[in-house]
C-alpha atoms as a PDB file:
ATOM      1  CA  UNK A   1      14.279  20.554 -14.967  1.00  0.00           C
ATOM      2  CA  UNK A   2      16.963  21.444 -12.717  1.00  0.00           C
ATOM      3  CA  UNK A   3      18.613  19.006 -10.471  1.00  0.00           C
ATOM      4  CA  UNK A   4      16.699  18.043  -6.614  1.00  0.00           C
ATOM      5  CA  UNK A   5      18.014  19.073  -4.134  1.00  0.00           C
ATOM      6  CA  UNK A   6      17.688  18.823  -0.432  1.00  0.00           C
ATOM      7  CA  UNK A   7      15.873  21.334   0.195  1.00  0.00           C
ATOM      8  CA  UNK A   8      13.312  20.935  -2.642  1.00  0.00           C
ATOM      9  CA  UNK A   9      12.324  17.113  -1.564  1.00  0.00           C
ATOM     10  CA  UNK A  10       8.616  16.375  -2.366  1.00  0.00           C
ATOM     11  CA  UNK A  11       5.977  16.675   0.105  1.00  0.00           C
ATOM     12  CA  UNK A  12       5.236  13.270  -0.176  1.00  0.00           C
ATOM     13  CA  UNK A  13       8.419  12.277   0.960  1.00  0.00           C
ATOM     14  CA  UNK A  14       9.252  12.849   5.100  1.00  0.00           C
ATOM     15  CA  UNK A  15      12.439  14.691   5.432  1.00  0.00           C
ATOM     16  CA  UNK A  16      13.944  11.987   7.817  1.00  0.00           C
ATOM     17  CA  UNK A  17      13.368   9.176   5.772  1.00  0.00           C
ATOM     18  CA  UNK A  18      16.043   9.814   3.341  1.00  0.00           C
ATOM     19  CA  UNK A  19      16.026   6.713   0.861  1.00  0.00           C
ATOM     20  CA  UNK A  20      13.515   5.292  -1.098  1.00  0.00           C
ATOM     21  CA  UNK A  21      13.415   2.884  -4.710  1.00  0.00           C
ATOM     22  CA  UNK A  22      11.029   4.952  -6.734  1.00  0.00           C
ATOM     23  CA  UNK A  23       9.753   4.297 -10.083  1.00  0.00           C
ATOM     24  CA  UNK A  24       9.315   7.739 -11.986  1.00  0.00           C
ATOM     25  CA  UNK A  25       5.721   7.799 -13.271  1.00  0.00           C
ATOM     26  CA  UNK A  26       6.528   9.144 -16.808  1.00  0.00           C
ATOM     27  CA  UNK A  27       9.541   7.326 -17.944  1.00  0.00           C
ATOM     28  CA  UNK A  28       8.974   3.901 -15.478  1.00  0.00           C
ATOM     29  CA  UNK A  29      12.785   3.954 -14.996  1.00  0.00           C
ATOM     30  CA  UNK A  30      13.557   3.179 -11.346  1.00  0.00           C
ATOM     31  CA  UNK A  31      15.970   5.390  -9.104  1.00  0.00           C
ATOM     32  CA  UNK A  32      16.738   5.873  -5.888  1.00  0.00           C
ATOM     33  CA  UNK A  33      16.208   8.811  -3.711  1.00  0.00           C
ATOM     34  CA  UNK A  34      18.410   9.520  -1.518  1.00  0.00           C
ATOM     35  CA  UNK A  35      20.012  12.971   0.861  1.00  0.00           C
ATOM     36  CA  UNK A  36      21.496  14.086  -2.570  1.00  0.00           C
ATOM     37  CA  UNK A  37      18.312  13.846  -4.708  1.00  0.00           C
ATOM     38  CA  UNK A  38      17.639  10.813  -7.466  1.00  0.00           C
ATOM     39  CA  UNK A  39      19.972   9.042  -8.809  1.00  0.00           C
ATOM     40  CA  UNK A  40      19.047   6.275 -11.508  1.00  0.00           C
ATOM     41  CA  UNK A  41      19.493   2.941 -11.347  1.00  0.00           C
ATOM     42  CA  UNK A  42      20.634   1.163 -14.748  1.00  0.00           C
ATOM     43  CA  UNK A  43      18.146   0.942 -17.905  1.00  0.00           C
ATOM     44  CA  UNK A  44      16.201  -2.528 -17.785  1.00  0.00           C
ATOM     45  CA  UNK A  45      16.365  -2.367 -13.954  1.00  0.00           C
ATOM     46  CA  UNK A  46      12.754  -3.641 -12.745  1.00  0.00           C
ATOM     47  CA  UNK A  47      10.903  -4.644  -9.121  1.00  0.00           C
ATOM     48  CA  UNK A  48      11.169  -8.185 -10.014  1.00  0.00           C
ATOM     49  CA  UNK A  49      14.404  -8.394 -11.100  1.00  0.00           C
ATOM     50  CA  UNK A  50      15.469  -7.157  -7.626  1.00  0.00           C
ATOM     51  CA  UNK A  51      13.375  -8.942  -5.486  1.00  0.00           C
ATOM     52  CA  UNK A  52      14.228 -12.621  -7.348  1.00  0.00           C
ATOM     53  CA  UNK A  53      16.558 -13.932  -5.057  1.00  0.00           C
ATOM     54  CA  UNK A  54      17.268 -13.039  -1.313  1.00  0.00           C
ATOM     55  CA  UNK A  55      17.702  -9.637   0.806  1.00  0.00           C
ATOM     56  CA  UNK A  56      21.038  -9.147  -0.152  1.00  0.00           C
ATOM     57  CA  UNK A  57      20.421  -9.375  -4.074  1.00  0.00           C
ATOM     58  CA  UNK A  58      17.982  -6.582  -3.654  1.00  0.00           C
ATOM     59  CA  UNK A  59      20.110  -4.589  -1.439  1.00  0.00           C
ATOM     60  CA  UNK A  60      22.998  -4.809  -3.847  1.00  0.00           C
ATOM     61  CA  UNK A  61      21.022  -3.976  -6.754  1.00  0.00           C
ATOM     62  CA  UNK A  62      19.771  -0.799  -4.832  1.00  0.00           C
ATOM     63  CA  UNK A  63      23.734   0.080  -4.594  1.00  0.00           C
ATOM     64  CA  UNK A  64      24.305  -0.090  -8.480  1.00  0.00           C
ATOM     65  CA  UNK A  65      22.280   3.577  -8.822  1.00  0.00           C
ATOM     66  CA  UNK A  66      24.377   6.074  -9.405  1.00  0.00           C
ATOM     67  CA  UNK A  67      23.457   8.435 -12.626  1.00  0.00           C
ATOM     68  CA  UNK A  68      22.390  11.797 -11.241  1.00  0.00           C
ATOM     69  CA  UNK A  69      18.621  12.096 -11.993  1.00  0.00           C
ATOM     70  CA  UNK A  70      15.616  14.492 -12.088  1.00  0.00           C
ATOM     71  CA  UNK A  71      12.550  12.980 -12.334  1.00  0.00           C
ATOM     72  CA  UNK A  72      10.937  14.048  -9.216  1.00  0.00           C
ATOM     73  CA  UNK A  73       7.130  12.325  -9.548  1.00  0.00           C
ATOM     74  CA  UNK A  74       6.581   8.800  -8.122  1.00  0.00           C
ATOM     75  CA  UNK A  75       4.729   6.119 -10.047  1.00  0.00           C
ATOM     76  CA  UNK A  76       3.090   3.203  -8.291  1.00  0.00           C
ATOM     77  CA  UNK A  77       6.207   1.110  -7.221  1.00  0.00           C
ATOM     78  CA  UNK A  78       5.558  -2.031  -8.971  1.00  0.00           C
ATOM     79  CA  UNK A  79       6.047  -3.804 -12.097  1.00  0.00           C
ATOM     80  CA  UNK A  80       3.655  -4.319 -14.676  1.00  0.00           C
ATOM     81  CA  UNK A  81       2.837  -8.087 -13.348  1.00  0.00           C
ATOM     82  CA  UNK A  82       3.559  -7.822  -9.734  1.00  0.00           C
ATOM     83  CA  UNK A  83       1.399  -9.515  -7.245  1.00  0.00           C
ATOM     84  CA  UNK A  84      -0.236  -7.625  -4.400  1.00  0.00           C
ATOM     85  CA  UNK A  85      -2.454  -9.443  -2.005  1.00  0.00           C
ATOM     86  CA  UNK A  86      -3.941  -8.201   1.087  1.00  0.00           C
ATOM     87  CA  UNK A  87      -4.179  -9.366   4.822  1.00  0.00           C
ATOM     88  CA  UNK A  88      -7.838  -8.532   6.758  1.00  0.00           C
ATOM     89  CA  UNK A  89      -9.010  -8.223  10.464  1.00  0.00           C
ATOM     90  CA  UNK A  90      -5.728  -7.567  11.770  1.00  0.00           C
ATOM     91  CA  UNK A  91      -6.318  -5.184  13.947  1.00  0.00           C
ATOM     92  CA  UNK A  92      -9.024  -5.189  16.645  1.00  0.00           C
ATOM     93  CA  UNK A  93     -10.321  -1.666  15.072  1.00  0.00           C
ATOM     94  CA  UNK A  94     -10.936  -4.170  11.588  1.00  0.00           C
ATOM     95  CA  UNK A  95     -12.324  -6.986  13.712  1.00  0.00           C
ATOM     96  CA  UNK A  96     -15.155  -4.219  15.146  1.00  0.00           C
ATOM     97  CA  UNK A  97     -15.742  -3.003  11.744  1.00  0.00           C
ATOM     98  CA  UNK A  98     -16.468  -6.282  10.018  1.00  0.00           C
ATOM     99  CA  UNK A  99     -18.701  -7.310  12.672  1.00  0.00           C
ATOM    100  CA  UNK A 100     -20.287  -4.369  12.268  1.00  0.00           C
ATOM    101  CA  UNK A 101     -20.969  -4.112   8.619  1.00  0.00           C
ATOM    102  CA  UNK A 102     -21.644  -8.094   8.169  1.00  0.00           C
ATOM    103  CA  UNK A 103     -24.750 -10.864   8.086  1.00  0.00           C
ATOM    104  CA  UNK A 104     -22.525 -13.290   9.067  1.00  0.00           C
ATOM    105  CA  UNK A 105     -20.569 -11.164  11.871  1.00  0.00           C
ATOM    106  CA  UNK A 106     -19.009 -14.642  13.423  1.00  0.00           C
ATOM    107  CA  UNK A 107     -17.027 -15.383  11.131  1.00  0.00           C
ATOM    108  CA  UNK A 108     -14.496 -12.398  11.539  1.00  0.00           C
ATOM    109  CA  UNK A 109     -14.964 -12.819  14.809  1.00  0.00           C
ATOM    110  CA  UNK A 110     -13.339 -16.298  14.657  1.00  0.00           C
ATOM    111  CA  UNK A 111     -10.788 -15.049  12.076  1.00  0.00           C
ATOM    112  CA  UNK A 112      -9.673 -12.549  14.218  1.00  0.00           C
ATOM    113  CA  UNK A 113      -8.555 -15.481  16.823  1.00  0.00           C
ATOM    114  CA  UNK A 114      -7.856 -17.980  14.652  1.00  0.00           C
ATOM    115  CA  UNK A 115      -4.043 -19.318  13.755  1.00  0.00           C
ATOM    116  CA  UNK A 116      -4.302 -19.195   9.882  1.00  0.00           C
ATOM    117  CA  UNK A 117      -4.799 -15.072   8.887  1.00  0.00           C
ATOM    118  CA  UNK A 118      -7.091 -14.029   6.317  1.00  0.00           C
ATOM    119  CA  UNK A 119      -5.342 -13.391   2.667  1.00  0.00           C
ATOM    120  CA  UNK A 120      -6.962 -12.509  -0.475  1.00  0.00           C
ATOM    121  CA  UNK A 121      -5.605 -11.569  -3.820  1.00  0.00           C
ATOM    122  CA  UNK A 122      -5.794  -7.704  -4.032  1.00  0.00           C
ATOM    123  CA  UNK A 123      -4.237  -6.608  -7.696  1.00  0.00           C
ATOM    124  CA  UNK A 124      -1.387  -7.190  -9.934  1.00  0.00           C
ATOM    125  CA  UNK A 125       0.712  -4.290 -10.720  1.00  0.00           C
ATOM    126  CA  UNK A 126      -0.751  -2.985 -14.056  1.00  0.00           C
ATOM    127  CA  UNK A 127      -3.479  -2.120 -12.280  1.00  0.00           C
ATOM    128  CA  UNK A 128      -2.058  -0.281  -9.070  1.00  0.00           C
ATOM    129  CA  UNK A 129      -2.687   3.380  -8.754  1.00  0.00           C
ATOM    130  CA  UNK A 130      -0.241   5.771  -7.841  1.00  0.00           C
ATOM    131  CA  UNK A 131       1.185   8.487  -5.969  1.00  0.00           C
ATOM    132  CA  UNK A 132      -1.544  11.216  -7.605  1.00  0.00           C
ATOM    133  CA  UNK A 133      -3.538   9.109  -9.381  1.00  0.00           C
ATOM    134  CA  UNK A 134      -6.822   8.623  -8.947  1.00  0.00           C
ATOM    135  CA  UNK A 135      -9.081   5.661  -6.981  1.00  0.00           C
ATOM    136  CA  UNK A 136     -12.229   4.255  -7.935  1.00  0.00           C
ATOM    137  CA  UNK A 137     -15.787   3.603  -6.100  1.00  0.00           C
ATOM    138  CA  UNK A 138     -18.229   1.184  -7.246  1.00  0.00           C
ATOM    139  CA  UNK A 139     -21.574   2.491  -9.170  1.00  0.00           C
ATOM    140  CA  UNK A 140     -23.342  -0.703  -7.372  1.00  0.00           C
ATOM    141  CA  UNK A 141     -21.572  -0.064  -3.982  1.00  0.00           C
ATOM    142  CA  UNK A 142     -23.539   2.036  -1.097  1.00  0.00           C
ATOM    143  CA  UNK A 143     -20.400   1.814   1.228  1.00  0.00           C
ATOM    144  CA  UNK A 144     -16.957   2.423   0.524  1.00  0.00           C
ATOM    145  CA  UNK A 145     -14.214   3.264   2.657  1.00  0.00           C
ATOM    146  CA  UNK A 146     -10.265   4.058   2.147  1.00  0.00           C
ATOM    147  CA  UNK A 147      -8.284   1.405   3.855  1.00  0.00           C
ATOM    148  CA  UNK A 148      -4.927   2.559   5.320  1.00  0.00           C
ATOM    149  CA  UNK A 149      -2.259  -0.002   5.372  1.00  0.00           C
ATOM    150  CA  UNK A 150       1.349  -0.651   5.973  1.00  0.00           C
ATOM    151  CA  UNK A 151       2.825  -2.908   2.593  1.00  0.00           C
ATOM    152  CA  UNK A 152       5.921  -4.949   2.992  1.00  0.00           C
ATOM    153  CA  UNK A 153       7.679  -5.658  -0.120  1.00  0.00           C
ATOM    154  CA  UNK A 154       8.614  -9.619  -0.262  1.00  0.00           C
ATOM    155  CA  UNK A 155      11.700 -11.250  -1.966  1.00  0.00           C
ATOM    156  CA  UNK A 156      11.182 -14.415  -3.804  1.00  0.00           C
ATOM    157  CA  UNK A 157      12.804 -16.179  -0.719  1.00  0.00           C
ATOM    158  CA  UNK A 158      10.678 -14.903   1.669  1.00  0.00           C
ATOM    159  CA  UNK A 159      12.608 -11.811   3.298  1.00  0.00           C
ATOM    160  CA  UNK A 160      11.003  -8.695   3.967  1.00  0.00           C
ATOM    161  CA  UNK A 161      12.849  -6.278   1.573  1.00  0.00           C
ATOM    162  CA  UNK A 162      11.032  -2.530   2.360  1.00  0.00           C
ATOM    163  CA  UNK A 163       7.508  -0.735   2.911  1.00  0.00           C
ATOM    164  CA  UNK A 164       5.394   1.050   1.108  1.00  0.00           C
ATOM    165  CA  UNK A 165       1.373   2.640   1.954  1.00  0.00           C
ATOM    166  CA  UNK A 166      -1.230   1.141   0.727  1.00  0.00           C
ATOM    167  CA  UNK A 167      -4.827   2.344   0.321  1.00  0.00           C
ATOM    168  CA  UNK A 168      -7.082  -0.868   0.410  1.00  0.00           C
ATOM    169  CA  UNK A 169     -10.098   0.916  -0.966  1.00  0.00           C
ATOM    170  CA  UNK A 170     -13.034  -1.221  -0.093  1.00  0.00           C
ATOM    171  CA  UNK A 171     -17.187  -1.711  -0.731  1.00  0.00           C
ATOM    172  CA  UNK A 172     -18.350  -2.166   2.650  1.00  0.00           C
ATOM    173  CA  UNK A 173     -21.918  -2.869   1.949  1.00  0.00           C
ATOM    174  CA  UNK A 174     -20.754  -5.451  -0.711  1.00  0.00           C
ATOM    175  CA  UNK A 175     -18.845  -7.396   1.353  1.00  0.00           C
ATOM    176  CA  UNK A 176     -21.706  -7.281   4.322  1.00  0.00           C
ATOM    177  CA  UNK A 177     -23.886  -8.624   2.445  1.00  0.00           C
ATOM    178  CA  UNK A 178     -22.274 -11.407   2.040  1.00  0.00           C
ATOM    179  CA  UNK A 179     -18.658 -12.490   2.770  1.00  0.00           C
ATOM    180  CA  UNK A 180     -18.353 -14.584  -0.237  1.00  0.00           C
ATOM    181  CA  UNK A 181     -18.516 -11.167  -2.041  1.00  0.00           C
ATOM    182  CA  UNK A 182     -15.203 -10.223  -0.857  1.00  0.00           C
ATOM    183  CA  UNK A 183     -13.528 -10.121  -4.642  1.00  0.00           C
ATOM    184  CA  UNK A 184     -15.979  -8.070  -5.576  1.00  0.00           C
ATOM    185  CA  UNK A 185     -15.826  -5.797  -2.861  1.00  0.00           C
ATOM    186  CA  UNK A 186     -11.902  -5.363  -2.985  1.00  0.00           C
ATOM    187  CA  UNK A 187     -11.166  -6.116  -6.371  1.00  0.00           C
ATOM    188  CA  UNK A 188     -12.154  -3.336  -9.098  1.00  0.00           C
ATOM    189  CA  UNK A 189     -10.901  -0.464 -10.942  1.00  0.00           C
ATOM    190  CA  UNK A 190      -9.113   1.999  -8.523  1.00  0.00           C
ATOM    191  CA  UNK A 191      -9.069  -0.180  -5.849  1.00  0.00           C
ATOM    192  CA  UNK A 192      -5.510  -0.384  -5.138  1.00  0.00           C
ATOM    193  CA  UNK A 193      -2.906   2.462  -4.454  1.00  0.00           C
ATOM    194  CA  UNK A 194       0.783   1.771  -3.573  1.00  0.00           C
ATOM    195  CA  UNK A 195       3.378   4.357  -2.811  1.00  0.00           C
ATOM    196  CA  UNK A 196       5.027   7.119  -3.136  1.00  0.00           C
ATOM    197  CA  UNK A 197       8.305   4.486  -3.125  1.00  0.00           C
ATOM    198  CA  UNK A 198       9.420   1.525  -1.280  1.00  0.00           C
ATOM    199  CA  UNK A 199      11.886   1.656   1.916  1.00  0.00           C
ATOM    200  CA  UNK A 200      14.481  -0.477   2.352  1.00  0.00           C
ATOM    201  CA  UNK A 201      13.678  -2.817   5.559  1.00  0.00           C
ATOM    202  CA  UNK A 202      17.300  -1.989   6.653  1.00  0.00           C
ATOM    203  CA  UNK A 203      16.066   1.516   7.081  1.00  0.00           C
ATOM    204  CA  UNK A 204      13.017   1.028   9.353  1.00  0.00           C
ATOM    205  CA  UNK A 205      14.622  -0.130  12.778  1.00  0.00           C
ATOM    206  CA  UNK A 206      10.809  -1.242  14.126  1.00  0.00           C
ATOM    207  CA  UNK A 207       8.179  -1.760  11.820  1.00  0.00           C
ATOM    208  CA  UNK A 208       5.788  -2.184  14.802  1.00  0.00           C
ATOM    209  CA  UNK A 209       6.634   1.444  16.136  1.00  0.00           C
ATOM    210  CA  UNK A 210       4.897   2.928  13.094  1.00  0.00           C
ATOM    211  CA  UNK A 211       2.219   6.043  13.132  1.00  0.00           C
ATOM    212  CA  UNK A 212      -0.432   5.903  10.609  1.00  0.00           C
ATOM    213  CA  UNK A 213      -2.712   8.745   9.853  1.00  0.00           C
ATOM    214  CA  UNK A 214      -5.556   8.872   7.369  1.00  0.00           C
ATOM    215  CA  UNK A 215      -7.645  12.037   6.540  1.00  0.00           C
ATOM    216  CA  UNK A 216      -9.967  12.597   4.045  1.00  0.00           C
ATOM    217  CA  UNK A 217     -10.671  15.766   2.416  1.00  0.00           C
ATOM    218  CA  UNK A 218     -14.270  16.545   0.935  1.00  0.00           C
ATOM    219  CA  UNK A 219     -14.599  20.528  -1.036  1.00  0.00           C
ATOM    220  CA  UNK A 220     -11.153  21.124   0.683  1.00  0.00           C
ATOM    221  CA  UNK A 221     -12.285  20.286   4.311  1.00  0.00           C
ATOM    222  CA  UNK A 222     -11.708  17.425   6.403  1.00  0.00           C
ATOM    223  CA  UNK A 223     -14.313  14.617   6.113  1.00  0.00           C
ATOM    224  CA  UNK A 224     -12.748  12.590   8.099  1.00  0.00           C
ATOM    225  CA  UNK A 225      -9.461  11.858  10.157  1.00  0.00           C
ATOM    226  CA  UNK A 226      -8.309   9.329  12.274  1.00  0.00           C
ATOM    227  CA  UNK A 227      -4.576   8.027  13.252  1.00  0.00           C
ATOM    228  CA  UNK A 228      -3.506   3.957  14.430  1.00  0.00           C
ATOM    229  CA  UNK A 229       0.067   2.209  14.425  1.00  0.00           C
ATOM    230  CA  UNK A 230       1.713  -0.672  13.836  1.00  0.00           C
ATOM    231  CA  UNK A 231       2.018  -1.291  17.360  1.00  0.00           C
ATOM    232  CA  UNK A 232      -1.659  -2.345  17.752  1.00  0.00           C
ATOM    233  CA  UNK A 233      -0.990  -5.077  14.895  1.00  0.00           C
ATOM    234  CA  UNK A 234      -2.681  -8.496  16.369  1.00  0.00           C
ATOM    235  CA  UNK A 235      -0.428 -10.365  13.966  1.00  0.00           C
ATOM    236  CA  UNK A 236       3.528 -10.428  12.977  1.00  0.00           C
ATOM    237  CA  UNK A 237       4.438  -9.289   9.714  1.00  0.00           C
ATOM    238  CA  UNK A 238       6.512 -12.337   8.917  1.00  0.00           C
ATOM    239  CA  UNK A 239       3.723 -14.550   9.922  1.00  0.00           C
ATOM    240  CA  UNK A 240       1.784 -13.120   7.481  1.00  0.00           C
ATOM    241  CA  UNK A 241       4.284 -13.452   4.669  1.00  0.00           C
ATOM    242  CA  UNK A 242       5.054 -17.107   6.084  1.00  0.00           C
ATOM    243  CA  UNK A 243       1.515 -18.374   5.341  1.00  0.00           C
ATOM    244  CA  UNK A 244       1.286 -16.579   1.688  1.00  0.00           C
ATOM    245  CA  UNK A 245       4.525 -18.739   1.163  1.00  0.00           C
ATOM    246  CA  UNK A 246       3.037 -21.585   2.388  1.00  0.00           C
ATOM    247  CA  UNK A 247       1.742 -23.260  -0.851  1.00  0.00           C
ATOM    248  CA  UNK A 248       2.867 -20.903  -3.939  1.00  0.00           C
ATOM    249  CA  UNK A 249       6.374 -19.241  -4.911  1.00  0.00           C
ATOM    250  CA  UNK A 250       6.776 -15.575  -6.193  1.00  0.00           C
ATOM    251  CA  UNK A 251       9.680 -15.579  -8.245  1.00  0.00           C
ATOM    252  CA  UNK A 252       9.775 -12.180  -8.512  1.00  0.00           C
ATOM    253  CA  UNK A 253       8.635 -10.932  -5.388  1.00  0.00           C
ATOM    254  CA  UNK A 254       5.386 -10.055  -3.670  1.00  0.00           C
ATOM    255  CA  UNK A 255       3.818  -7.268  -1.711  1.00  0.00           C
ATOM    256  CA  UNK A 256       1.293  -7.729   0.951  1.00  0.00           C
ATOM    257  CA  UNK A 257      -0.771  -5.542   2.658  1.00  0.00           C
ATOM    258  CA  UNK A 258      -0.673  -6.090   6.050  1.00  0.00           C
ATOM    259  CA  UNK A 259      -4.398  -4.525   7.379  1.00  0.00           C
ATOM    260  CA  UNK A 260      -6.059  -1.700   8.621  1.00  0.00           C
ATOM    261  CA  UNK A 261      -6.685   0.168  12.460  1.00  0.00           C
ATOM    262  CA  UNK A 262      -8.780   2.644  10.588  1.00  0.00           C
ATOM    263  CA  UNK A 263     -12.287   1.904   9.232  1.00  0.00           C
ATOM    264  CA  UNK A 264     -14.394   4.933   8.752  1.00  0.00           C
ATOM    265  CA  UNK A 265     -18.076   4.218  10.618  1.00  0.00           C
ATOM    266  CA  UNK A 266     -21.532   3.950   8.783  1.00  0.00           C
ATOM    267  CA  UNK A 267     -21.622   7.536   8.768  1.00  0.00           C
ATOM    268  CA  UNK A 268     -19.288   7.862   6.292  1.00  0.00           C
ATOM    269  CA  UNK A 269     -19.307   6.752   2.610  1.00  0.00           C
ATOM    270  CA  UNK A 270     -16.138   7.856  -0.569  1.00  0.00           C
ATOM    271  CA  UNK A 271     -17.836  10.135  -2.673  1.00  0.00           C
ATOM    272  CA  UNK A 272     -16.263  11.133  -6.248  1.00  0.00           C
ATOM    273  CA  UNK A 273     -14.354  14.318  -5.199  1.00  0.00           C
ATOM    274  CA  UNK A 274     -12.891  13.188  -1.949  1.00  0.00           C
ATOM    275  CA  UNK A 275      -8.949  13.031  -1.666  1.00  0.00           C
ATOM    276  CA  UNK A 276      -7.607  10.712   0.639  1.00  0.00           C
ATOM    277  CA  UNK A 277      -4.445  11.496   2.515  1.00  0.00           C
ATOM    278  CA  UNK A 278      -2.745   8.657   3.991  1.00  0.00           C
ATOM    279  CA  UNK A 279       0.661   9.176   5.910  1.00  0.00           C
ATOM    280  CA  UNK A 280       2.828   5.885   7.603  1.00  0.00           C
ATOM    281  CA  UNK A 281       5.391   7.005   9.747  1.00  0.00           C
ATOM    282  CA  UNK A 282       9.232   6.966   8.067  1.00  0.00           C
ATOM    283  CA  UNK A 283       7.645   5.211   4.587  1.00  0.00           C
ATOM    284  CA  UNK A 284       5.687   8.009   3.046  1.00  0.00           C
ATOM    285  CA  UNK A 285       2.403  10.089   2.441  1.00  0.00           C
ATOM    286  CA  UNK A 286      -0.229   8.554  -0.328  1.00  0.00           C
ATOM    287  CA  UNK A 287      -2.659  10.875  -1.732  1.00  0.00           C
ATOM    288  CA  UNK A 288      -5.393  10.163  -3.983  1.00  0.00           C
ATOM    289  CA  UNK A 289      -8.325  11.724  -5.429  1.00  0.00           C
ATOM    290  CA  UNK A 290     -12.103   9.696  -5.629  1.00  0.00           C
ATOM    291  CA  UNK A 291     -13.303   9.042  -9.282  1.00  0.00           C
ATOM    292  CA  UNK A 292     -16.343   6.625 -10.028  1.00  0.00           C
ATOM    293  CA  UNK A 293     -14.556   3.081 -10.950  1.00  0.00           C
ATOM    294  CA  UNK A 294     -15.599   2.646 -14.893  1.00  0.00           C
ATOM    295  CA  UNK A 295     -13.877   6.385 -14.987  1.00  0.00           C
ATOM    296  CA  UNK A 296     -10.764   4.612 -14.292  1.00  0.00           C
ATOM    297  CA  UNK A 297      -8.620   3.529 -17.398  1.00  0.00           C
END
C-alpha cells in the first residue's frame, strides 16, 4: 500500500483536525495521524499504558511516534479491557425523551436537576465496535435508537486526555418499561461504537463549541437526521469525570460518554440495514451499519 498522504486522508477524518491516536483495525498497533500521514508509535504501545499516569505522560508518549506508517483503517480506540461508561439526561433534548418513553417519567425529571449525574457502566473495550463495524439491536427490543455522543478519554489521574464519538445505541422500550432495566437496555452485543481515533484535548480549544450531527440512512436514503452541540450540555465535562472518580480508580484510564441532544421520536425504530452516520465537530465521523445483536461476534 503506498504511503498517505495529504491529500488521500480518509473520509472519516475532517481535514482540519489534523492529529489523532488511532489504533489500526488489522494489526491493533497504535499510530498517530498527523498532516504527514501515520506514523507508528513503538510495538507494545497500548491505551492504558498512556493514559496511567497524568496529561503529560500521555502527551509525551503521543511524541515517541515516529516510524512512517500505512495502515489507513481505524479500529475502535481502546484496549482490550478498557472501561467505558456512559453519562444520561444531559441534555434537555434527553430529559424530553426519557420522560417521554418512561412509566416512571419523574424520575429523569429529577435527575435532570439533581447535583449527582446519572452514570452507568456502558462496555469494556473487547467489546467496542468500530469505525465500520457493525451495531447490534435487540430481538426482544421494540425501540431502539442510535445515541450520538461526545467521549472524553480520562487519565488515571483524572485529566481529560482527548475525544472520541460515541454511538450509545439504546432499547428505548426496554428501558420505559422500567428504569431498573437500564443494563439491559444499554448493555448488549453492538451496543457500543467508539471512534474513528481519539484527539488530543490540547487540540480542541472548546469542547463546549462542538457541532454534532447524526443521520441515518435506510436503502440509501435518509431516515432520519438531526444536528445538537456541546454548547447545549446541562452539565461540565469535568464534573462528570469528577463524580466517576469519586469512589473507584482507573489505573489505566477511562472513557465516558458524556450524553446525547439527539433522540430519534416514537416514530422511529433501528432496523437491520440502517447505517448510522454520526459526525462531532473537529473529533471525527462514526459510521456503522445495523445487524440484529446475536449476529454480532
Amino acid at each position: 500500500m503506498a504511503s498517505l498522504t495529504r491529500a488521500r486522508l480518509p473520509p472519516q477524518f475532517s481535514r482540519k483536525a489534523l492529529m489523532h491516536l488511532v489504533r489500526c483495525s488489522s494489526s491493533s498497533r497504535w499510530a498517530v495521524r498527523a498532516a504527514d500521514g501515520y506514523r507508528a508509535l513503538p510495538a507494545g504501545f497500548s491505551l492504558g499504558d498512556a493514559l496511567s499516569a497524568d496529561l503529560a505522560h500521555f502527551r509525551t508518549l503521543l511524541d515517541t511516534a515516529a516510524e512512517r506508517f500505512d495502515e489507513v483503517t481505524p479500529g475502535a480506540p481502546v484496549d482490550p479491557d478498557t472501561e467505558v461508561w456512559a453519562a444520561g439526561v444531559t441534555y434537555r433534548q434527553s430529559r424530553e425523551a426519557r420522560v417521554e418513553e418512561s412509566t416512571e417519567p419523574d424520575i429523569y425529571q429529577r435527575v435532570y436537576d439533581a447535583e449527582r449525574p446519572e452514570l452507568f457502566f456502558k462496555s469494556i473495550g473487547r467489546r467496542v465496535r468500530g469505525h465500520d463495524e457493525a451495531i447490534g439491536v435487540r430481538p426482544d427490543s421494540t425501540w431502539d435508537v442510535p445515541e450520538p455522543e461526545l467521549a472524553v478519554v480520562v487519565t488515571a489521574g483524572g485529566e481529560i486526555a482527548g475525544y472520541t464519538v460515541c454511538d450509545d445505541v439504546s432499547s428505548r422500550s426496554i428501558e420505559g418499561e422500567n428504569p431498573l432495566y437500564l443494563p439491559q437496555a444499554k448493555m448488549f452485543a453492538g451496543a457500543t461504537a467508539l471512534g474513528p481515533g481519539i484527539r488530543p484535548a490540547w487540540e480542541i480549544p472548546d469542547p463546549y463549541a462542538l457541532e454534532i450531527e447524526m443521520t441515518i440512512f435506510r436503502g440509501g436514503e435518509v431516515a432520519w437526521e438531526g444536528t445538537s452541540g456541546t454548547g447545549q450540555l446541562h452539565r461540565r465535562l469535568d464534573d462528570l469525570v469528577g463524580y466517576l472518580f469519586r469512589a473507584d480508580r482507573y489505573p489505566r484510564g477511562v472513557i465516558l460518554s458524556t450524553g446525547t441532544g439527539l433522540v430519534p421520536g416514537q416514530d422511529f425504530t433501528l432496523t437491520p440495514g440502517d447505517r448510522v452516520q454520526i459526525r462531532v465537530d473537529g473529533v471525527g465521523t462514526l459510521a456503522n451499519d445495523v445487524l440484529p445483536a446475536l449476529e454480532i461476534g
